[in-house]
PDB file of N, CA and C in Angstrom:
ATOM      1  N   UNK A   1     -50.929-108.832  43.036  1.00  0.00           N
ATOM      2  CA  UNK A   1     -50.281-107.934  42.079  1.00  0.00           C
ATOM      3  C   UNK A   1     -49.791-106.683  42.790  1.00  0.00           C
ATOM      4  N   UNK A   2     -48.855-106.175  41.856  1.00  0.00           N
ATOM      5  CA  UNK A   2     -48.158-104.910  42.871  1.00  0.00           C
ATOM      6  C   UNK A   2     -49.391-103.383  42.392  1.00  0.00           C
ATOM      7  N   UNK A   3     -49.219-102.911  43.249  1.00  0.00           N
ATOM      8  CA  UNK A   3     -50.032-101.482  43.217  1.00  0.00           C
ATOM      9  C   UNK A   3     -49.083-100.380  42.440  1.00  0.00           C
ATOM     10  N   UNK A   4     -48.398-100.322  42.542  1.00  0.00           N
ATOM     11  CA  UNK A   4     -47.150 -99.886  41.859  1.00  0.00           C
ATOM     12  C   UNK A   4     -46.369-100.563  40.707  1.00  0.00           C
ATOM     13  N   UNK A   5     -46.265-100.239  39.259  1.00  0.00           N
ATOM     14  CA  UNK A   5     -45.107 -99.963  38.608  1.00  0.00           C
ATOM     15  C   UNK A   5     -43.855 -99.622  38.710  1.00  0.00           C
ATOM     16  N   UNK A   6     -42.611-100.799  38.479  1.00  0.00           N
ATOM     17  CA  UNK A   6     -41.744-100.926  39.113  1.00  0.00           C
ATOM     18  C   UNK A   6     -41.078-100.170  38.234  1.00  0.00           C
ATOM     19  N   UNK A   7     -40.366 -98.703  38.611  1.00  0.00           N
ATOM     20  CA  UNK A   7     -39.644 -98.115  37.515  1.00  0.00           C
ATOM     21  C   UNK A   7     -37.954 -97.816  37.988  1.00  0.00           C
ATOM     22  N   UNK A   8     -37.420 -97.829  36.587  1.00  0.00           N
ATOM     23  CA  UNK A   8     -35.680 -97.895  36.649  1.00  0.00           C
ATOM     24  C   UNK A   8     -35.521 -96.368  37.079  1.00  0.00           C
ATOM     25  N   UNK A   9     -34.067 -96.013  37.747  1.00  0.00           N
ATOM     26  CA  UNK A   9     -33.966 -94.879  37.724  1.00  0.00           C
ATOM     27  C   UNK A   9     -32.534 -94.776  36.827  1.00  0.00           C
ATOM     28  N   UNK A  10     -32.510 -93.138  36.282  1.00  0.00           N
ATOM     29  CA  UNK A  10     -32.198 -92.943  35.504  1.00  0.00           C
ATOM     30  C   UNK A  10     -31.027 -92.183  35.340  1.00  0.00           C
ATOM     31  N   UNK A  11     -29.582 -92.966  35.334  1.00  0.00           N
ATOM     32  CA  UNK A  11     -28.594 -92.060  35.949  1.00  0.00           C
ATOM     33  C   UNK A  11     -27.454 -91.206  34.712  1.00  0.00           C
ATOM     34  N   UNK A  12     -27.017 -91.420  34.222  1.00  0.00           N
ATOM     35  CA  UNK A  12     -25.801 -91.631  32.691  1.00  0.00           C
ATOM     36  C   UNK A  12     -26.930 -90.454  31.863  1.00  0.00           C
ATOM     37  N   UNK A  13     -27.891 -90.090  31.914  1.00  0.00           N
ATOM     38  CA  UNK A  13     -28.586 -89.022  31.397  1.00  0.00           C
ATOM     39  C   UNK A  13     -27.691 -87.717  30.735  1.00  0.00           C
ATOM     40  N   UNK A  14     -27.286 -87.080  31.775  1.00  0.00           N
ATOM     41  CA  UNK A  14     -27.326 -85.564  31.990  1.00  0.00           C
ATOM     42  C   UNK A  14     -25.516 -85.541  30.901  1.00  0.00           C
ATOM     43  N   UNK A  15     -25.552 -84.535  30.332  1.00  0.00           N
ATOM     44  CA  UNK A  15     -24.006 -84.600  29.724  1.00  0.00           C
ATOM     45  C   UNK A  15     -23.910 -82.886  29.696  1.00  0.00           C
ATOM     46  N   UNK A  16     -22.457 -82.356  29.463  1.00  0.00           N
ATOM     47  CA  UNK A  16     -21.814 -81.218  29.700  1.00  0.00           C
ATOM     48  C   UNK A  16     -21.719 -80.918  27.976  1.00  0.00           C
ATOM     49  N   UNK A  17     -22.155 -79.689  28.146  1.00  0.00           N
ATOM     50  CA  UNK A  17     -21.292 -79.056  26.559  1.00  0.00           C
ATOM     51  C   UNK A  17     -20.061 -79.331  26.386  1.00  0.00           C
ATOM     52  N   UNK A  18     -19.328 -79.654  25.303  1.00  0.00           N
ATOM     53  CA  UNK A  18     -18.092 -79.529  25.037  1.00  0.00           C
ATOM     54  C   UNK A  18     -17.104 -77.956  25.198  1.00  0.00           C
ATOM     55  N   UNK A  19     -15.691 -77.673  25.523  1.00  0.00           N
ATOM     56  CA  UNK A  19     -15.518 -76.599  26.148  1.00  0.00           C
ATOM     57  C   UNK A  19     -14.824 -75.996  24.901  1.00  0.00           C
ATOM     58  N   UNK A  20     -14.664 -76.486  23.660  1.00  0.00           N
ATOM     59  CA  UNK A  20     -14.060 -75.573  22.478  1.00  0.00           C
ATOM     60  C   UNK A  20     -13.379 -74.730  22.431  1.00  0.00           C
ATOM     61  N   UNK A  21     -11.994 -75.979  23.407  1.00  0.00           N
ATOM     62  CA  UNK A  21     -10.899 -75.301  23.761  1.00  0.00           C
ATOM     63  C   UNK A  21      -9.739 -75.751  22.377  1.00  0.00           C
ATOM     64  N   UNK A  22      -8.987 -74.980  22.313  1.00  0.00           N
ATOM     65  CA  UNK A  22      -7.744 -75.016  20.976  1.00  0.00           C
ATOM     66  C   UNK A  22      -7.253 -73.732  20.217  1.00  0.00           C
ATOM     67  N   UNK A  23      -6.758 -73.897  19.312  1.00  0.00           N
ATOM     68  CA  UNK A  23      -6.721 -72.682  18.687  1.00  0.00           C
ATOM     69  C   UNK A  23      -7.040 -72.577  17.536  1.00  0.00           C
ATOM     70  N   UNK A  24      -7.782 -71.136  17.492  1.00  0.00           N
ATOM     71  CA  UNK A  24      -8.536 -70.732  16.419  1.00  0.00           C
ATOM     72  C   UNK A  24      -8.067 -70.000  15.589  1.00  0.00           C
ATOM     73  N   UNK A  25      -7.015 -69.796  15.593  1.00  0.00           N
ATOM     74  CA  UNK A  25      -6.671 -68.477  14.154  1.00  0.00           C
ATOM     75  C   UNK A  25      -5.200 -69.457  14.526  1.00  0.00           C
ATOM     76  N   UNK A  26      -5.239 -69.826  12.975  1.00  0.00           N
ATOM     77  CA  UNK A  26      -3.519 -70.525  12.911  1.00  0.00           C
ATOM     78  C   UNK A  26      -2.328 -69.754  12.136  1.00  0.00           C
ATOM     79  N   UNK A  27      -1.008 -69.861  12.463  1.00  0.00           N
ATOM     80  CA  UNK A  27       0.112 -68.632  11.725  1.00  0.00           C
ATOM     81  C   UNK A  27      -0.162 -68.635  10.841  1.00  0.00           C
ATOM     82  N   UNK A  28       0.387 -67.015   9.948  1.00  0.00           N
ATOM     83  CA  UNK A  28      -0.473 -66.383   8.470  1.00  0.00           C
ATOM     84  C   UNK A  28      -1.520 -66.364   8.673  1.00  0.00           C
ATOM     85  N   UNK A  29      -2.613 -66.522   9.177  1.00  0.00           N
ATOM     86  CA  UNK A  29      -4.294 -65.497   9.401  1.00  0.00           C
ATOM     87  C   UNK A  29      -4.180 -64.488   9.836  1.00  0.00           C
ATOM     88  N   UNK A  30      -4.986 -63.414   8.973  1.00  0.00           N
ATOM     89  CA  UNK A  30      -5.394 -62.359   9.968  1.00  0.00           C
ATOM     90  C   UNK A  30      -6.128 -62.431  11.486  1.00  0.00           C
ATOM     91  N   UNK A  31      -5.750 -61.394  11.851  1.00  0.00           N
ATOM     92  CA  UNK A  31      -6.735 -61.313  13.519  1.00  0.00           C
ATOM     93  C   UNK A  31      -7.103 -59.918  13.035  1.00  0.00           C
ATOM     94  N   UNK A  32      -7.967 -59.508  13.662  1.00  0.00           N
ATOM     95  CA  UNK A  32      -8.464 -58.301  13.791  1.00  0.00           C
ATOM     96  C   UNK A  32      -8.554 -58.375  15.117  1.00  0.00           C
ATOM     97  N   UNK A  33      -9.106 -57.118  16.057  1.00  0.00           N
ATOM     98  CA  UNK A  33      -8.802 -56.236  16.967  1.00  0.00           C
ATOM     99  C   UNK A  33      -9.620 -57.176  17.635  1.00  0.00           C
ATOM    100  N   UNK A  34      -9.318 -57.825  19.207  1.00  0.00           N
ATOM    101  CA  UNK A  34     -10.216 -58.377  19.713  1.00  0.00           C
ATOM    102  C   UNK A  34     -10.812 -60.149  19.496  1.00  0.00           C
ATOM    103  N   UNK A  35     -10.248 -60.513  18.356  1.00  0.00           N
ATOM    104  CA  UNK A  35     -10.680 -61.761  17.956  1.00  0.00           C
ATOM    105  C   UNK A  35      -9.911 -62.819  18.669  1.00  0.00           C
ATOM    106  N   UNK A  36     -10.462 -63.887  19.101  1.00  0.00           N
ATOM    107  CA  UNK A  36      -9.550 -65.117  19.537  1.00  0.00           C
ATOM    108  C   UNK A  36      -8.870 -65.986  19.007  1.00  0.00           C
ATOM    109  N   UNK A  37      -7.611 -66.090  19.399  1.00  0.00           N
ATOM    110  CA  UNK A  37      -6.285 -66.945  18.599  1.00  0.00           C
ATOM    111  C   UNK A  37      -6.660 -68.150  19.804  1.00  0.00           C
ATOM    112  N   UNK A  38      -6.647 -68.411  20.893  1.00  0.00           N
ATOM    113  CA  UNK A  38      -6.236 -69.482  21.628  1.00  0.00           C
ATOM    114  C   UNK A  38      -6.969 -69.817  22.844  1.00  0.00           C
ATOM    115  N   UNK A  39      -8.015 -70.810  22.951  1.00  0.00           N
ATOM    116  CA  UNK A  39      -8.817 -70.788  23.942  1.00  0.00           C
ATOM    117  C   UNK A  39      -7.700 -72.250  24.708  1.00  0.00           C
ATOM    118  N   UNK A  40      -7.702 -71.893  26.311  1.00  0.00           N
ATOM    119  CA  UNK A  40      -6.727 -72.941  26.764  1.00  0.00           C
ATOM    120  C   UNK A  40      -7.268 -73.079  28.419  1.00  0.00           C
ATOM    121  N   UNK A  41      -6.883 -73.570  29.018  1.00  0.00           N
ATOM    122  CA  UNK A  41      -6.798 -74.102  29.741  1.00  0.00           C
ATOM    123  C   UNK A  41      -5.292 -74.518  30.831  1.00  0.00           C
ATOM    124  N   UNK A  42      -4.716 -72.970  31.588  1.00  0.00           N
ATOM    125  CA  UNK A  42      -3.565 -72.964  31.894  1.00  0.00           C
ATOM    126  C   UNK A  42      -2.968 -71.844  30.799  1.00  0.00           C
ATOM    127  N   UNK A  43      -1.866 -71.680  30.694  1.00  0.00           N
ATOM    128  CA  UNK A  43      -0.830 -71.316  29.721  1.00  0.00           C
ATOM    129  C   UNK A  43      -0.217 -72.255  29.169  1.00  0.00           C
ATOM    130  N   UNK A  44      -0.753 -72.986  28.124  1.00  0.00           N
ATOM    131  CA  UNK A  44       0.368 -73.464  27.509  1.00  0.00           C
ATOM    132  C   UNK A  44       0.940 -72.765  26.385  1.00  0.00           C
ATOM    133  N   UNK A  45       0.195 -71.407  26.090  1.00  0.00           N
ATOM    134  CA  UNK A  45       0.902 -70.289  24.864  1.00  0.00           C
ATOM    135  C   UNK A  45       0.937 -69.137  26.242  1.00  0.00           C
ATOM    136  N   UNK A  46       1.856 -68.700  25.529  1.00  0.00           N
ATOM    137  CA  UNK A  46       2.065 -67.794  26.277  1.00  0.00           C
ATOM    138  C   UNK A  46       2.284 -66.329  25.295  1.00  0.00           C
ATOM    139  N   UNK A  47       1.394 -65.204  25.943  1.00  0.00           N
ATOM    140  CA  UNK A  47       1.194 -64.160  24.593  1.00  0.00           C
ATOM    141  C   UNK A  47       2.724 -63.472  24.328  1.00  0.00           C
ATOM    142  N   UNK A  48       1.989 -63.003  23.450  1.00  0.00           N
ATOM    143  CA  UNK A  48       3.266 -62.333  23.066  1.00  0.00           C
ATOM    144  C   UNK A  48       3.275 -60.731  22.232  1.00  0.00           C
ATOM    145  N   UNK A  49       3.947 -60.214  21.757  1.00  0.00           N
ATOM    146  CA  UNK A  49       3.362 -59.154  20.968  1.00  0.00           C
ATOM    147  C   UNK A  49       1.934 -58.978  20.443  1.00  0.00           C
ATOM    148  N   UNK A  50       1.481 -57.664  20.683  1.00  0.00           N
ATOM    149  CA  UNK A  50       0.040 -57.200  20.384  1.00  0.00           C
ATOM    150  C   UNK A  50      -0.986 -58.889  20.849  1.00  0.00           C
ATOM    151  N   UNK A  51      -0.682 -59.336  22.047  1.00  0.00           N
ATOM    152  CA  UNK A  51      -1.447 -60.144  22.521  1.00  0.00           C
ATOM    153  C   UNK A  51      -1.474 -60.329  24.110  1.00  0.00           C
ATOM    154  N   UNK A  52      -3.064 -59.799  24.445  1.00  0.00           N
ATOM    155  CA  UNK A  52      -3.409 -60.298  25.649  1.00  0.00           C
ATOM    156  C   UNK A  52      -4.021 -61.404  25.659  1.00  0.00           C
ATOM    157  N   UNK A  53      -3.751 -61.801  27.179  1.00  0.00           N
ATOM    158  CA  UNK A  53      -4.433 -62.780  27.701  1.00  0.00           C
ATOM    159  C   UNK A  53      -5.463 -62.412  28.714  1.00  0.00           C
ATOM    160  N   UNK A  54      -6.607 -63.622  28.895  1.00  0.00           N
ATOM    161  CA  UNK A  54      -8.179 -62.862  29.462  1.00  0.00           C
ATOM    162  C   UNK A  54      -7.723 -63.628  30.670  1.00  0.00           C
ATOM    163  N   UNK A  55      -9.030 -63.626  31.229  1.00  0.00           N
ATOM    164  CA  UNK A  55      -9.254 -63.946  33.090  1.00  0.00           C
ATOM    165  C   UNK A  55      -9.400 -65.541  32.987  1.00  0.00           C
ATOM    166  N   UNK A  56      -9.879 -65.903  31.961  1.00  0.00           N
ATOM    167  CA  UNK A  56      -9.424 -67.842  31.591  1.00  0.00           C
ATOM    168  C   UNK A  56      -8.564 -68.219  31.012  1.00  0.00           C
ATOM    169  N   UNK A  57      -7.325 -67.173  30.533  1.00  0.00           N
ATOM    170  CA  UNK A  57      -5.889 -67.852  29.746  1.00  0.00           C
ATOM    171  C   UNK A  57      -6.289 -67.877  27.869  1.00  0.00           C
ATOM    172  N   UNK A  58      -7.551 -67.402  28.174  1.00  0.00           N
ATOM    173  CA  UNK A  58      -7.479 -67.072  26.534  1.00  0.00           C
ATOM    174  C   UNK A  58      -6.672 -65.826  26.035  1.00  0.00           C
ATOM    175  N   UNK A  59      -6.046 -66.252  24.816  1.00  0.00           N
ATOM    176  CA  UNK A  59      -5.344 -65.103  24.165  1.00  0.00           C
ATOM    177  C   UNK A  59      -6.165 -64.729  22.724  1.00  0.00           C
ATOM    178  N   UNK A  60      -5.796 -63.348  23.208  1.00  0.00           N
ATOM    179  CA  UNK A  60      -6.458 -62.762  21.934  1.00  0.00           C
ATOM    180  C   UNK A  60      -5.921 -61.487  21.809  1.00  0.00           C
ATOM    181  N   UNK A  61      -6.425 -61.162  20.029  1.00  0.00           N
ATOM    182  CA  UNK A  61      -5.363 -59.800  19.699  1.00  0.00           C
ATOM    183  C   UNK A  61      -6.021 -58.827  19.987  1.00  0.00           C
ATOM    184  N   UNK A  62      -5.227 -57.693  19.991  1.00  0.00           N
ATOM    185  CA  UNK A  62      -5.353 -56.315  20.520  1.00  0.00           C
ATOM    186  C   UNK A  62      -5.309 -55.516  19.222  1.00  0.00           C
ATOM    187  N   UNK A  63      -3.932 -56.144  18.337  1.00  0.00           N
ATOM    188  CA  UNK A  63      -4.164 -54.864  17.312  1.00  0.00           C
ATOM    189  C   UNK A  63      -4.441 -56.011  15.975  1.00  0.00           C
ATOM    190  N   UNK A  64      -4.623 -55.622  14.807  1.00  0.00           N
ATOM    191  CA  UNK A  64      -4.450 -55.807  13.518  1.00  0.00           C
ATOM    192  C   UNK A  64      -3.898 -56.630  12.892  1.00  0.00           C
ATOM    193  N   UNK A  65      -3.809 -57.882  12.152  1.00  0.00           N
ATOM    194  CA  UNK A  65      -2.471 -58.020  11.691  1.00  0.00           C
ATOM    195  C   UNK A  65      -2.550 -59.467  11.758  1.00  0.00           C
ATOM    196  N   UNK A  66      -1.221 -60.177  11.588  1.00  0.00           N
ATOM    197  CA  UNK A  66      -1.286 -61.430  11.221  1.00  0.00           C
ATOM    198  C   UNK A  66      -0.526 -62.490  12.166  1.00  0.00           C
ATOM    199  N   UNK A  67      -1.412 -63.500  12.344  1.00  0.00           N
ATOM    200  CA  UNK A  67      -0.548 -63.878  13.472  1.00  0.00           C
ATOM    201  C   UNK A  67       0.148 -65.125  13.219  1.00  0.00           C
ATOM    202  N   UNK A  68       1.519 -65.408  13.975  1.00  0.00           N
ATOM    203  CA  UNK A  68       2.309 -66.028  14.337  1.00  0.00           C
ATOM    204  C   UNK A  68       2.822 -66.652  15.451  1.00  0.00           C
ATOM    205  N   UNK A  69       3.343 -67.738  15.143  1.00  0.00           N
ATOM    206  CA  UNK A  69       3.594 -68.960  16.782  1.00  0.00           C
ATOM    207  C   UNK A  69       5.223 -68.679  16.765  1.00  0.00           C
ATOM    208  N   UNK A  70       6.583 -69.263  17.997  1.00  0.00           N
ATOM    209  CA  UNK A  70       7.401 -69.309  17.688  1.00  0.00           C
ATOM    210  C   UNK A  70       7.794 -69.705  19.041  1.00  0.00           C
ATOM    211  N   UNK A  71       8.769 -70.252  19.078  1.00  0.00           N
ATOM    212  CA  UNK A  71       9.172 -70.527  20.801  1.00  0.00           C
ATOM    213  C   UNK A  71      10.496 -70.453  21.265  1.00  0.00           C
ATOM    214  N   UNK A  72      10.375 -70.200  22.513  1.00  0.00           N
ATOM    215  CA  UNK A  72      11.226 -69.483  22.949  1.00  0.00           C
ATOM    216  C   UNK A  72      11.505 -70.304  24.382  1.00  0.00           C
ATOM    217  N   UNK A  73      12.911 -70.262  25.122  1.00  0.00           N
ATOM    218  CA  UNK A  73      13.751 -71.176  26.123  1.00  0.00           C
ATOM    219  C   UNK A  73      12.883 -70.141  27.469  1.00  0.00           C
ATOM    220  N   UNK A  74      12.863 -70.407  28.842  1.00  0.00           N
ATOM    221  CA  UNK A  74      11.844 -69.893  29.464  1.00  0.00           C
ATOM    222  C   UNK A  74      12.622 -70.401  30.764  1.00  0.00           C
ATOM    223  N   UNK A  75      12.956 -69.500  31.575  1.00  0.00           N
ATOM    224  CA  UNK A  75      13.799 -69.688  32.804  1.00  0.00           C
ATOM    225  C   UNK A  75      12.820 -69.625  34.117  1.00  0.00           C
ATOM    226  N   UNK A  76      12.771 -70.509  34.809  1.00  0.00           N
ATOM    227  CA  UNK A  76      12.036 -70.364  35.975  1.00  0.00           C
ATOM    228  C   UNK A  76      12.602 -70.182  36.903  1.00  0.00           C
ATOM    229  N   UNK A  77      12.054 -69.859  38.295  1.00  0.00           N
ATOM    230  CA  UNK A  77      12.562 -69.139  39.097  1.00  0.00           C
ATOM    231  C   UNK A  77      13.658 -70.383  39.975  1.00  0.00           C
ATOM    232  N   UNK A  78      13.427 -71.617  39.810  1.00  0.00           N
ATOM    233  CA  UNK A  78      14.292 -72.408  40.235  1.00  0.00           C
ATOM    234  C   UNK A  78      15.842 -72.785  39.231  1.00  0.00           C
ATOM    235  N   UNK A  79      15.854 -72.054  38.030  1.00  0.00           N
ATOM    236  CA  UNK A  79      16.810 -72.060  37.647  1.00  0.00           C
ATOM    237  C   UNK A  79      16.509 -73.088  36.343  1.00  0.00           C
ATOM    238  N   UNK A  80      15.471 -74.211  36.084  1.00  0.00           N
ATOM    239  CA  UNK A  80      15.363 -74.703  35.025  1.00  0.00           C
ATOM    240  C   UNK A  80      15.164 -74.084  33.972  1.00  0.00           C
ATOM    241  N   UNK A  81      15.379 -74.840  32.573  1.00  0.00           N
ATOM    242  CA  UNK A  81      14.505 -74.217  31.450  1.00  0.00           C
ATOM    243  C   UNK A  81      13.681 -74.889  30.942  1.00  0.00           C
ATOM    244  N   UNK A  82      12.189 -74.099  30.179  1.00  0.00           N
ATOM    245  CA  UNK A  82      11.061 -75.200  29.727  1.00  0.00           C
ATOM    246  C   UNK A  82      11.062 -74.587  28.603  1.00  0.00           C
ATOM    247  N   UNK A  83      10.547 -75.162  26.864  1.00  0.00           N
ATOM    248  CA  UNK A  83      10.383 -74.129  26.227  1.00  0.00           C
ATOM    249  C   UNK A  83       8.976 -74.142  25.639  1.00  0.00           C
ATOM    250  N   UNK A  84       8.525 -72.978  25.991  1.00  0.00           N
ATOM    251  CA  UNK A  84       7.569 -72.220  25.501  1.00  0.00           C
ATOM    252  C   UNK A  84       7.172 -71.855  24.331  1.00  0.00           C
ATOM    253  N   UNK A  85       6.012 -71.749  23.898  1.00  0.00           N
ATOM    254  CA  UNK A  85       4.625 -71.522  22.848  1.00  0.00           C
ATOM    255  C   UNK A  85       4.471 -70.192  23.114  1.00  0.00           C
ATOM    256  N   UNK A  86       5.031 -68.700  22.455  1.00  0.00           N
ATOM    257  CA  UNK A  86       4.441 -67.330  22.490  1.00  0.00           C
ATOM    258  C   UNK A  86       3.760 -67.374  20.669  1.00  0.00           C
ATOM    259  N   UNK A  87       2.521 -66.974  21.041  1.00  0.00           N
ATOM    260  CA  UNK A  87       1.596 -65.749  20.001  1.00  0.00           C
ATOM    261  C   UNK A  87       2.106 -64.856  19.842  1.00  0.00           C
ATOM    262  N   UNK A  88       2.394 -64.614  18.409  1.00  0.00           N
ATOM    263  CA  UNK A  88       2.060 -62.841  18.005  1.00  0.00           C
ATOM    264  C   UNK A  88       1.576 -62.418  17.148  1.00  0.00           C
ATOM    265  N   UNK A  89       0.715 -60.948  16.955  1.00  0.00           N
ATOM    266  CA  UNK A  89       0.191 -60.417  15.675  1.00  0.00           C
ATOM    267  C   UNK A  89       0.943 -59.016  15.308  1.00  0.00           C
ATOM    268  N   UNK A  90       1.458 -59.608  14.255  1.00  0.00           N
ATOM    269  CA  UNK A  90       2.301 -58.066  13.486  1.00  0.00           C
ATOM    270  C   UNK A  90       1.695 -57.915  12.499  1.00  0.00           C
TER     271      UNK A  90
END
């Protein structure tokens, strides 16, 4: 007989939080000062009035007010155009 118990090892275990990326305040909501409209990954919005963006590409408002999506033609430095996703809160 074995001296030992033959045991499985155990790999598929371990899992990651989800990153609760999207956007959170949709056009016509209020924002208040500081609250998050858009958790992302890159720029795919790009801010816009009374909206910064943080050190991970989240946007969020600065002032008051209600926010809105709208897009706009976007010239790159090679001369194409892409069009763009800007935030704003008025």
């Amino acid at each position: 007989m074995a001296t030992k118990k033959a045991a499985g090892s155990a790999k598929n275990l371990t899992d990651s939080n989800p990153q609760y990326l999207g956007v959170k305040l949709y056009a016509g909501e209020k924002a208040k000062k500081g609250s998050i409209i858009i958790r992302q990954r890159g720029t795919k919005f790009i801010a816009g009035k009374n909206v910064a963006t943080g050190k991970d590409h989240t946007l969020y408002a600065v002032e008051e007010g209600l926010v809105s999506f709208k897009q706009i033609r976007k010239i790159r430095f090679d001369g194409t155009t892409v069009a763009r996703k800007v935030v704003d809160v008025k």
